[in-house]
C-alpha atoms as a PDB file:
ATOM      1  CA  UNK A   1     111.579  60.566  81.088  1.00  0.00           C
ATOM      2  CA  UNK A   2     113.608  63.494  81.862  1.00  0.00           C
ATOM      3  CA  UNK A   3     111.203  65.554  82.773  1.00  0.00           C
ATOM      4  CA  UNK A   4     110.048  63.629  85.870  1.00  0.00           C
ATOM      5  CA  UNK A   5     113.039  63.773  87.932  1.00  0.00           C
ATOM      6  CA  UNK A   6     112.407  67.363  87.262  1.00  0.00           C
ATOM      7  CA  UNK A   7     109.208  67.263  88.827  1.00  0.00           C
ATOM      8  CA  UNK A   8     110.167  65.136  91.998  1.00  0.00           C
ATOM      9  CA  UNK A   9     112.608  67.986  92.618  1.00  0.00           C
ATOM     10  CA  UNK A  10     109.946  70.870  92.570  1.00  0.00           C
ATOM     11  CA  UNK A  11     107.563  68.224  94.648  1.00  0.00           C
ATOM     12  CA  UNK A  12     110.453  68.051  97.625  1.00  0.00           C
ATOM     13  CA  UNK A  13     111.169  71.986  97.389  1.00  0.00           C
ATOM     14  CA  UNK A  14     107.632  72.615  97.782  1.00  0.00           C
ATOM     15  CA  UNK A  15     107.489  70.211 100.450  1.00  0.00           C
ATOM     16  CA  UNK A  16     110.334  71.917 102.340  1.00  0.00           C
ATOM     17  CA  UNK A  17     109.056  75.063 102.033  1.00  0.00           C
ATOM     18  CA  UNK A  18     105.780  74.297 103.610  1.00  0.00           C
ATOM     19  CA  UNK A  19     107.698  72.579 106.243  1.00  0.00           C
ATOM     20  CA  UNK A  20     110.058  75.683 106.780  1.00  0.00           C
ATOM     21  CA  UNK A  21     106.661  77.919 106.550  1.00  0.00           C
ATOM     22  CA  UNK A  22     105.093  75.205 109.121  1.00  0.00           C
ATOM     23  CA  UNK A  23     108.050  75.716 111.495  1.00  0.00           C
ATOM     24  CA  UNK A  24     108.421  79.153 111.785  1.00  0.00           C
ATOM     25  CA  UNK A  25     104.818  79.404 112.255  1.00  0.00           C
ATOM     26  CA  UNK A  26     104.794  77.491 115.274  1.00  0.00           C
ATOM     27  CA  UNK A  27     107.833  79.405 116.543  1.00  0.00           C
ATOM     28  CA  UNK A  28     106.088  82.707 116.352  1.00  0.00           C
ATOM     29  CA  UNK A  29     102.700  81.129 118.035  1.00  0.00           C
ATOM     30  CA  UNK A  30     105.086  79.661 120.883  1.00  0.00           C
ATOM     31  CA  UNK A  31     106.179  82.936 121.170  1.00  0.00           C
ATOM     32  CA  UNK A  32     102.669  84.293 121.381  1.00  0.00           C
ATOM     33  CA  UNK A  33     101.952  81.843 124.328  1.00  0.00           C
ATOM     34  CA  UNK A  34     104.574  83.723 126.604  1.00  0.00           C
ATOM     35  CA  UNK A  35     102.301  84.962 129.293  1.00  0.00           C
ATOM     36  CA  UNK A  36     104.489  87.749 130.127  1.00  0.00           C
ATOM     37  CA  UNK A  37     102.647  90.502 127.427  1.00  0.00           C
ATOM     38  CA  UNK A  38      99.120  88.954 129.223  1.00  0.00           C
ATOM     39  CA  UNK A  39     100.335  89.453 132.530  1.00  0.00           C
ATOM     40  CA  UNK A  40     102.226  92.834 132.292  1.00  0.00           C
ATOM     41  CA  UNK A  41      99.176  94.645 129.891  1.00  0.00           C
ATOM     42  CA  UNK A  42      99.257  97.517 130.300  1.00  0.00           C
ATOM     43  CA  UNK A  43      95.444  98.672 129.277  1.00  0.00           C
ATOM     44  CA  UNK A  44      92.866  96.791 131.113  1.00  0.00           C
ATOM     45  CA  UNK A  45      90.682  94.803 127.902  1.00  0.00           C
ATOM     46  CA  UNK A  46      88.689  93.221 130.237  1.00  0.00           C
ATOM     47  CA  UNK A  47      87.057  96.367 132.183  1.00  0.00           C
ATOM     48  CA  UNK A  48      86.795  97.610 128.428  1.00  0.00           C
ATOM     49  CA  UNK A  49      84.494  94.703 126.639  1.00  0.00           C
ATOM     50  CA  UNK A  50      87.335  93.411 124.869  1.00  0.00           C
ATOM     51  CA  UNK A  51      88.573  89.792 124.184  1.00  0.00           C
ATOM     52  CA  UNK A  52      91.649  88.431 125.087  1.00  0.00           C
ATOM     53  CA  UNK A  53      94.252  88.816 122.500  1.00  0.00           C
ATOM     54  CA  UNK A  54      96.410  85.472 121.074  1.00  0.00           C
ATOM     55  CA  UNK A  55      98.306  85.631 117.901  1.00  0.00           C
ATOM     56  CA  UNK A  56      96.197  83.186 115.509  1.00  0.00           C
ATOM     57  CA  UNK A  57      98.342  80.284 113.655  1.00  0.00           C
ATOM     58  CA  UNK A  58      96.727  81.809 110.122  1.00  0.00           C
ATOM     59  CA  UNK A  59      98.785  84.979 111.272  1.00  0.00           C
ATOM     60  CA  UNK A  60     101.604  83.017 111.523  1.00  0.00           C
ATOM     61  CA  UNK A  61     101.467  81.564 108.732  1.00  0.00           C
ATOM     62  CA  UNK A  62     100.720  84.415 106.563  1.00  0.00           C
ATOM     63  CA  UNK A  63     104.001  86.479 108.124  1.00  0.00           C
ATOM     64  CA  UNK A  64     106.341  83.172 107.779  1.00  0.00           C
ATOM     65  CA  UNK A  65     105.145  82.908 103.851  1.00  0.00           C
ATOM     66  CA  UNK A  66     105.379  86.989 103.628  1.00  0.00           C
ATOM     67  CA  UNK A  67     108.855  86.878 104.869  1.00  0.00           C
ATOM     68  CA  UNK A  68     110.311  83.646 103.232  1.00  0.00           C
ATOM     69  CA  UNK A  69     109.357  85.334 100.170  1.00  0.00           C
ATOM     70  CA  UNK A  70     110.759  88.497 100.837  1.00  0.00           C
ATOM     71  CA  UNK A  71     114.246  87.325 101.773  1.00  0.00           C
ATOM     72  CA  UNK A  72     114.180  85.030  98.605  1.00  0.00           C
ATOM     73  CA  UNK A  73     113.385  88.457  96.604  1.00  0.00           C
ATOM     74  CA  UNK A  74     116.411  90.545  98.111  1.00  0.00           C
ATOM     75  CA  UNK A  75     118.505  87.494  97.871  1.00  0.00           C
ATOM     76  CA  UNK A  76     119.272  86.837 101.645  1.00  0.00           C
ATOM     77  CA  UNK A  77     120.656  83.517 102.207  1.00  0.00           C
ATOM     78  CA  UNK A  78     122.359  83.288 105.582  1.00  0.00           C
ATOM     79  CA  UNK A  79     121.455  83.615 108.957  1.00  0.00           C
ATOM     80  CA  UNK A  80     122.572  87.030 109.560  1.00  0.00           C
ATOM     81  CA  UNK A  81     120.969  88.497 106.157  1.00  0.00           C
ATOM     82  CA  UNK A  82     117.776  86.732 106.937  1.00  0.00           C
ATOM     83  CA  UNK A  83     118.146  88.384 110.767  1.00  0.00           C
ATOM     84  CA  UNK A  84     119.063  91.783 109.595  1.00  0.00           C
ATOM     85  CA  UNK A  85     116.352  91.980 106.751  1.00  0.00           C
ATOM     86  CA  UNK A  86     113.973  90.745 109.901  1.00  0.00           C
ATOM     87  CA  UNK A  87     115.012  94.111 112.086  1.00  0.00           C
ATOM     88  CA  UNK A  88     114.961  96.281 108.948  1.00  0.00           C
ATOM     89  CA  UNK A  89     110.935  95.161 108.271  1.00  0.00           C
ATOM     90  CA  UNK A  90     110.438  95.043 112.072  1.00  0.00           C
ATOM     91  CA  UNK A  91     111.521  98.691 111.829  1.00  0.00           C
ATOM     92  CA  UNK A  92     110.239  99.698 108.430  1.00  0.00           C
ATOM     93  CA  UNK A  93     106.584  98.189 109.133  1.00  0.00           C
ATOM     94  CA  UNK A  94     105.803  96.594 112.473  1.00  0.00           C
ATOM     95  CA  UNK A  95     107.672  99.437 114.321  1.00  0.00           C
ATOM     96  CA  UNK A  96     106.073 102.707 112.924  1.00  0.00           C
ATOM     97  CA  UNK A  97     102.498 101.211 112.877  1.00  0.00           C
ATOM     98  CA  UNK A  98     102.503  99.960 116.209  1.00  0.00           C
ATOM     99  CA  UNK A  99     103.964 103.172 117.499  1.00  0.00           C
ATOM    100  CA  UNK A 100     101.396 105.540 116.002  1.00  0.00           C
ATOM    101  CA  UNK A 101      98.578 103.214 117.383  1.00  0.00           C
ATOM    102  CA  UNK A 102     100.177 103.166 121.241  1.00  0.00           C
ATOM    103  CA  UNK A 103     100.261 106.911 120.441  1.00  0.00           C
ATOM    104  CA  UNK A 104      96.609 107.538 119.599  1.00  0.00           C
ATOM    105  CA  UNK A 105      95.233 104.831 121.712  1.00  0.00           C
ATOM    106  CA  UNK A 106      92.829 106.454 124.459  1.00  0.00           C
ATOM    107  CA  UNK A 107      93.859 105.347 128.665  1.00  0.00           C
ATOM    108  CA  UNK A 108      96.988 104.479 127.707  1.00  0.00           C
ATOM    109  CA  UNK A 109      99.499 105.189 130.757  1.00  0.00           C
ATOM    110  CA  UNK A 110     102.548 104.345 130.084  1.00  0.00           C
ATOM    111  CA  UNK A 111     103.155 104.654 125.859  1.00  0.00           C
ATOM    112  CA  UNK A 112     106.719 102.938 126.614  1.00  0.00           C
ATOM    113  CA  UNK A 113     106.608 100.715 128.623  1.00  0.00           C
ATOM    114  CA  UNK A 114     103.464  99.067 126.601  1.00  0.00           C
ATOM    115  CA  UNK A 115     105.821  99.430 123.099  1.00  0.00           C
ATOM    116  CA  UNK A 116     108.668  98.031 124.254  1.00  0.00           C
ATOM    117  CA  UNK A 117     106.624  94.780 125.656  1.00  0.00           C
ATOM    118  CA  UNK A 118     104.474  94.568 122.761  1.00  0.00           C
ATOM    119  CA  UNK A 119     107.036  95.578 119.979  1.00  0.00           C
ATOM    120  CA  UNK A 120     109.886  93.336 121.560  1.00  0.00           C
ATOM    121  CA  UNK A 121     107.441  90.613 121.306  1.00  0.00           C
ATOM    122  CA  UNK A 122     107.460  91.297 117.323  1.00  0.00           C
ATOM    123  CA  UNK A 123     110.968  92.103 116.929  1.00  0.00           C
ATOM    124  CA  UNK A 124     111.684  88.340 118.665  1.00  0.00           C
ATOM    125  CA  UNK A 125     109.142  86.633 116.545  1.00  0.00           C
ATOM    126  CA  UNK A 126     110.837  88.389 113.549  1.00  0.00           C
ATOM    127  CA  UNK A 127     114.312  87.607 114.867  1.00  0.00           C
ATOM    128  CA  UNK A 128     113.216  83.712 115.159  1.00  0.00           C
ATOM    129  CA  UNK A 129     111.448  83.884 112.321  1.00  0.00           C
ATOM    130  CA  UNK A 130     114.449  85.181 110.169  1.00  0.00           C
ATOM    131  CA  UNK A 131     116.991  82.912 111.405  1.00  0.00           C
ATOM    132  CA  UNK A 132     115.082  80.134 111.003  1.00  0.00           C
ATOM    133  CA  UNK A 133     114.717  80.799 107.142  1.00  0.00           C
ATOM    134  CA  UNK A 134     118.512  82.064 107.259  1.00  0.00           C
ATOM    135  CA  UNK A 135     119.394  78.478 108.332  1.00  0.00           C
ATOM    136  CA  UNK A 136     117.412  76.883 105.773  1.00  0.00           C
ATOM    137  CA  UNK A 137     118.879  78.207 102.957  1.00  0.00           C
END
């Protein structure tokens, strides 16, 4: 039958993407379990009613997908494309949004100090993210 070989193939690259999604997944949740962001916040949650916040693995997920999909769109298939087009939607997306909303956000002290801890913290995941789909391809 020559169309099941055909269909063994698109079984083990759907397998290997899940895998790859799986992966970088976990990367960006190990990266969420850095206590550094927990211990150097900047706004006090607590005093304010507020739960704790942990990047979810569904998050993960849904931004490893998102961006394996993107850099198969623009056609980036090494490490540095897949690293670059990581900084350029860090920058184009997760930058600006998260810089207007330390802006407006009410007993904030330092603006600065809280995006560069916070938005470094995407910008790595990103970075990991990006290579690990770079080396993949």
């Amino acid at each position: 039958m020559p169309f099941e070989g055909a269909r063994v193939a698109a079984r083990a690259e759907r397998a290997r993407e899940a895998t790859l999604v799986l992966k970088q997944a976990l990367a960006h949740a190990a990266l969420g379990a850095v206590a550094v962001v927990e211990r150097l916040h900047l706004v006090d949650r607590r005093a304010a009613g507020q739960k704790r916040d942990r990047p979810g693995l569904i998050a993960a997920l849904v931004i490893a997908y998102g961006f394996a999909r993107l850099a198969d769109m623009v056609g980036a298939d090494s490490v540095g494309d897949c690293i670059a087009l990581a900084v350029f939607a860090w920058v184009s997306f997760t930058a600006t949004v998260q810089a207007m909303q330390i802006n407006f956000s009410p007993g904030v002290t330092n603006k600065a100090s809280l995006f560069a801890i916070e938005g470094g913290f995407h910008l790595v995941s990103f970075a990991v993210i990006g290579a690990i789909i770079g080396a993949f391809q």
